[in-house]
C-alpha atoms as a PDB file:
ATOM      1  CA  UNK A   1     -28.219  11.201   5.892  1.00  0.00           C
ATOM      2  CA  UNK A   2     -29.558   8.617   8.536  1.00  0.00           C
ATOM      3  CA  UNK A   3     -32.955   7.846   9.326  1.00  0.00           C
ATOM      4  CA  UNK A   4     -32.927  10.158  12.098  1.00  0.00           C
ATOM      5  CA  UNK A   5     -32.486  12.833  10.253  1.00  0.00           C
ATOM      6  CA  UNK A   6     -34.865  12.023   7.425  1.00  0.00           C
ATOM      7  CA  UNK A   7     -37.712  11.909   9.785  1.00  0.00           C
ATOM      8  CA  UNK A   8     -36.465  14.865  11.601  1.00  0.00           C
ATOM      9  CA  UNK A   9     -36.553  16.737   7.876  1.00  0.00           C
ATOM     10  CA  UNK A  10     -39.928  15.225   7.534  1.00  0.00           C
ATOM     11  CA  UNK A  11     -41.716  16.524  10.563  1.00  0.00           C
ATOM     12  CA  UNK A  12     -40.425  20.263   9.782  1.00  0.00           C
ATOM     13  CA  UNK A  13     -40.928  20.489   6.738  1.00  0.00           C
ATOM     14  CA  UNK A  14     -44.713  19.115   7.728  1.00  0.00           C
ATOM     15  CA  UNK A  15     -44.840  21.276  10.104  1.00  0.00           C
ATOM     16  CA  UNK A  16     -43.685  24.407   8.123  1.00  0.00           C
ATOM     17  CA  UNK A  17     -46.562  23.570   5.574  1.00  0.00           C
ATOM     18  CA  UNK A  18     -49.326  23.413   8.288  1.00  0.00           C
ATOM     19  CA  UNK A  19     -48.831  27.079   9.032  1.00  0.00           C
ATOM     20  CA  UNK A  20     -48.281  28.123   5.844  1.00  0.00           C
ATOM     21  CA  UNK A  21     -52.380  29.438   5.612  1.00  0.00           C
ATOM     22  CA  UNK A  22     -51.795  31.010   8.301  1.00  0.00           C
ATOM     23  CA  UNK A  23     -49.053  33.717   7.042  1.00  0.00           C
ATOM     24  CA  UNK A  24     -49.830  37.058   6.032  1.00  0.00           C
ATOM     25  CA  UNK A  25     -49.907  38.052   2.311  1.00  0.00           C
ATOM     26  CA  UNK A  26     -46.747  40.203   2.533  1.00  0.00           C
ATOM     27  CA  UNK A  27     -44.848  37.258   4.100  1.00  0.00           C
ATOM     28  CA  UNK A  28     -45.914  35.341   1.636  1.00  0.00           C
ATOM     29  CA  UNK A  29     -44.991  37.849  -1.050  1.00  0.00           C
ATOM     30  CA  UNK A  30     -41.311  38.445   0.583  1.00  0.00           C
ATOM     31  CA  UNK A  31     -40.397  34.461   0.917  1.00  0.00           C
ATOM     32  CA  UNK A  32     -41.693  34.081  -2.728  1.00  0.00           C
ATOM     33  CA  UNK A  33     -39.138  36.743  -4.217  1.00  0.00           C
ATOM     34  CA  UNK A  34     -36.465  35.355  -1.717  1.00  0.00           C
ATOM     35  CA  UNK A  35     -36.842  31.559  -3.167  1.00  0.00           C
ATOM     36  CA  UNK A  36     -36.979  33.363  -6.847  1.00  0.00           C
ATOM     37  CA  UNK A  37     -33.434  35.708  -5.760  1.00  0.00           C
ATOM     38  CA  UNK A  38     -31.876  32.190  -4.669  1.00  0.00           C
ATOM     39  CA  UNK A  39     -32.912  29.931  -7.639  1.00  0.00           C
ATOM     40  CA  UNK A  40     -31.717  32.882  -9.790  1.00  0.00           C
ATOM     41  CA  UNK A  41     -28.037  32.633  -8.199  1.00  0.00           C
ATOM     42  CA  UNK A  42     -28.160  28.670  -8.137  1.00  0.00           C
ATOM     43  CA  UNK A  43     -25.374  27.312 -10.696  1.00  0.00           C
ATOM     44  CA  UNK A  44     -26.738  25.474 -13.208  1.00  0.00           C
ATOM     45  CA  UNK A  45     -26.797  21.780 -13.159  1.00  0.00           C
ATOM     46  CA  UNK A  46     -23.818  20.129 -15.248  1.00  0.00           C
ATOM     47  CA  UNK A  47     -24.248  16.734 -16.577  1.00  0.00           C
ATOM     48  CA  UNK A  48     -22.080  13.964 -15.432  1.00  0.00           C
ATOM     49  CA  UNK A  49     -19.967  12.751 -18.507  1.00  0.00           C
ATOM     50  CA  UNK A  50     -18.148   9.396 -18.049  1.00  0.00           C
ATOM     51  CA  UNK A  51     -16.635   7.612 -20.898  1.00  0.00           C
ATOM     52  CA  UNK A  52     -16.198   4.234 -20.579  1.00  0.00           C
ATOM     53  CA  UNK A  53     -13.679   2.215 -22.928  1.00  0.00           C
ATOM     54  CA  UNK A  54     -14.578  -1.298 -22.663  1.00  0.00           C
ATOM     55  CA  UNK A  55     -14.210  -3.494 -20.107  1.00  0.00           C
ATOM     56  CA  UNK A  56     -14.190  -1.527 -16.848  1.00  0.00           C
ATOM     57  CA  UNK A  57     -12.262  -2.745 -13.824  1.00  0.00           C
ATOM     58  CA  UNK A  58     -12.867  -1.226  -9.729  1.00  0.00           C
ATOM     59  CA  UNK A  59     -10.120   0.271  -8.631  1.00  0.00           C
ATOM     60  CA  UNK A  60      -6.275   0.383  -8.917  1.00  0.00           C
ATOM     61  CA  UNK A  61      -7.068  -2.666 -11.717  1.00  0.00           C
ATOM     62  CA  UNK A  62      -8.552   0.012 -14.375  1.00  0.00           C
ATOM     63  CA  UNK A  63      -5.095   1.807 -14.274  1.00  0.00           C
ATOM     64  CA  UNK A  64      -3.112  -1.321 -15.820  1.00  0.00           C
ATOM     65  CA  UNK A  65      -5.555  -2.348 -18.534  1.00  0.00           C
ATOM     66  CA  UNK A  66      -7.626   0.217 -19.949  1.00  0.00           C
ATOM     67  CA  UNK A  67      -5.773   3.392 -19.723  1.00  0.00           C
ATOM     68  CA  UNK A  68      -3.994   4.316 -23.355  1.00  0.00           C
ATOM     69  CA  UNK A  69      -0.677   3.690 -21.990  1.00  0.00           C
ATOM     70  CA  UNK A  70      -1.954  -0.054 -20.483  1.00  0.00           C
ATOM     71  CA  UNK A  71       1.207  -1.683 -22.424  1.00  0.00           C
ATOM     72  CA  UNK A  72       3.255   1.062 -19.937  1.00  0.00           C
ATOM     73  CA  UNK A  73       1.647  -0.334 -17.294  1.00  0.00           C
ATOM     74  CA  UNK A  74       1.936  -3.878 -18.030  1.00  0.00           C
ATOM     75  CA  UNK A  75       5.282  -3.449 -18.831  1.00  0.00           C
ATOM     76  CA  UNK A  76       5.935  -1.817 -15.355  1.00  0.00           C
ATOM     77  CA  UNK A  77       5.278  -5.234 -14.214  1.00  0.00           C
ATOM     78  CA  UNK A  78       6.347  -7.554 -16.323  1.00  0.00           C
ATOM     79  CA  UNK A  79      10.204  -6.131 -16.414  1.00  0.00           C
ATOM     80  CA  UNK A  80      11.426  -6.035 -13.147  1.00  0.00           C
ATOM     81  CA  UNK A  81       9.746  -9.861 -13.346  1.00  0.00           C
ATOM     82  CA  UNK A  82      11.731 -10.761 -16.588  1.00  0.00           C
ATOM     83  CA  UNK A  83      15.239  -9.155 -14.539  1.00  0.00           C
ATOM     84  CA  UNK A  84      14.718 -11.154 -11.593  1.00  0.00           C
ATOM     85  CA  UNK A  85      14.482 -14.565 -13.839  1.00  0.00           C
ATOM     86  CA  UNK A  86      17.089 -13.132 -15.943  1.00  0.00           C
ATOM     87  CA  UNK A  87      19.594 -12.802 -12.527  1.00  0.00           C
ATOM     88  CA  UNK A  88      18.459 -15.594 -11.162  1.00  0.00           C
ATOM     89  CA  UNK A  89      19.396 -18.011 -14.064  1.00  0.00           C
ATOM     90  CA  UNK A  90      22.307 -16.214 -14.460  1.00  0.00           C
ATOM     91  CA  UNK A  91      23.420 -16.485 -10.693  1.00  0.00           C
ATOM     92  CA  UNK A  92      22.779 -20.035 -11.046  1.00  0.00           C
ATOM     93  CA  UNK A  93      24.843 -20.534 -14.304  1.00  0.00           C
ATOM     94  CA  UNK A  94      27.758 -18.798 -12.523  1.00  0.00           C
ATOM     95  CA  UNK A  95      27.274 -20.907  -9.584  1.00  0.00           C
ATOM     96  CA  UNK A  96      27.978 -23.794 -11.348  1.00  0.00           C
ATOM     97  CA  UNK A  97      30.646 -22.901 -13.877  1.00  0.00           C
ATOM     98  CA  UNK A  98      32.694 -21.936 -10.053  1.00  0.00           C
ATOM     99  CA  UNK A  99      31.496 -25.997  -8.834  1.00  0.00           C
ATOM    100  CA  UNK A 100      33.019 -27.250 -12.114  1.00  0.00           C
ATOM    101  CA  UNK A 101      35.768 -25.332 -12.178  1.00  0.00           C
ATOM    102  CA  UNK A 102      36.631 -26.025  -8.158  1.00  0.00           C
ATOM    103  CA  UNK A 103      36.295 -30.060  -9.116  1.00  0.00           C
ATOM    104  CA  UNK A 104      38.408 -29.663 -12.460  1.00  0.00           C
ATOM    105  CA  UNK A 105      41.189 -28.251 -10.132  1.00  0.00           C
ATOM    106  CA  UNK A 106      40.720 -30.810  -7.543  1.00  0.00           C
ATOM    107  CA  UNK A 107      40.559 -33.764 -10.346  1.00  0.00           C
ATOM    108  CA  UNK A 108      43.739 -32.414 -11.550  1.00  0.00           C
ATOM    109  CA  UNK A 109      45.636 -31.940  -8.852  1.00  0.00           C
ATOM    110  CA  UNK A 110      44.497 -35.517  -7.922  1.00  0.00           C
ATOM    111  CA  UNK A 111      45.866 -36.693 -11.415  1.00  0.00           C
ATOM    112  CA  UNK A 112      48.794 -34.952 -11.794  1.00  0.00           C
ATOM    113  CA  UNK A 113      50.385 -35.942  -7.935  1.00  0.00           C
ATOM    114  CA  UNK A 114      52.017 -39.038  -7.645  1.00  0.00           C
ATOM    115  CA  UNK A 115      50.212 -40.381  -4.704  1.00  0.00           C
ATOM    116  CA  UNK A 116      50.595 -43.736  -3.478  1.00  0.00           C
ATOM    117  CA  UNK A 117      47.777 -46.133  -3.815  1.00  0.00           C
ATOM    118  CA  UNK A 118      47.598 -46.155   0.145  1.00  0.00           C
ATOM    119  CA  UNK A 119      46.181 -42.339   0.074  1.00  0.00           C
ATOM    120  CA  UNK A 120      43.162 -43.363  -2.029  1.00  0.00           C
ATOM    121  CA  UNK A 121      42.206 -46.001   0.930  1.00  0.00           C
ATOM    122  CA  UNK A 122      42.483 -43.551   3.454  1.00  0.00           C
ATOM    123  CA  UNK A 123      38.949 -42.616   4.888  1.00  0.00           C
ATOM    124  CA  UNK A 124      39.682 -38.968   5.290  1.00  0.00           C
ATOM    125  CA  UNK A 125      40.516 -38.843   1.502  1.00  0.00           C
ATOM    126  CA  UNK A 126      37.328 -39.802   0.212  1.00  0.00           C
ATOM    127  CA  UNK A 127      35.673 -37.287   2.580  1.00  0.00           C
ATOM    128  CA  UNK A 128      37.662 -34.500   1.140  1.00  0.00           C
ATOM    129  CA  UNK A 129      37.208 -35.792  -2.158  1.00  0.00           C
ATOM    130  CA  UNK A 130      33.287 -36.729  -1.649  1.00  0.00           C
ATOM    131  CA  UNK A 131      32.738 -33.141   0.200  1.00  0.00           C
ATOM    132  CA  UNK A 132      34.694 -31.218  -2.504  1.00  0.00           C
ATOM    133  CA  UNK A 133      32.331 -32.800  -5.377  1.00  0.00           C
ATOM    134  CA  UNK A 134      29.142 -31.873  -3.900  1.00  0.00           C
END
């Protein structure tokens, strides 16, 4: 509730207890066993339980670390983390084992031809050569 209607509370309820003298007896007598008939049919007040394990995080936080099954959670993290460094290296690896294969090839095709000194001059050779190792 807002100010507003704190103050507004205030001034009836002040209000209502100015007049109060004023009521008859039998008014008196019928609001009394009205307020008993409605405290009689109120639910009774359960206490709050909270359990608290430890540390205690706000929010989504308290789900990963302090729940029984925190390793589950942790784990839920820390796997599809461990597979993308796992693919990754392994991407790389194959990357290069295709490089080093693609230069062996080239290296012995360049060894095994008979070409004449002249080709190894040529400008254009060492470009293919110098593109095809990198």
């Amino acid at each position: 509730m807002n100010t507003d209607d704190l103050n507004f509370a205030y001034k009836v309820r002040h209000a209502l207890n100015e007049k109060l003298d004023d009521l008859p007896a039998s008014t008196a007598d019928r609001l009394a066993s009205a307020r008993k008939a409605a405290m009689a049919r109120k639910k009774a007040d359960a206490p709050a339980r909270a359990t608290v394990q430890g540390e205690v995080f706000a929010g989504f936080a308290s789900q990963f670390f302090l729940t029984p099954r925190a390793w589950l959670g942790r784990m839920s993290v820390m796997i599809p983390l461990l597979l993308l460094v796992a693919g990754a290296t392994g991407l790389y690896h194959f990357e290069q084992e295709q490089r080093i294969a693609e230069l062996a090839e080239l290296d012995a095709a360049v060894l095994s031809d008979e070409l004449p000194l002249s080709a190894y001059m040529d400008h254009g050779f060492n470009t293919y050569l110098t593109e095809r190792a990198q």
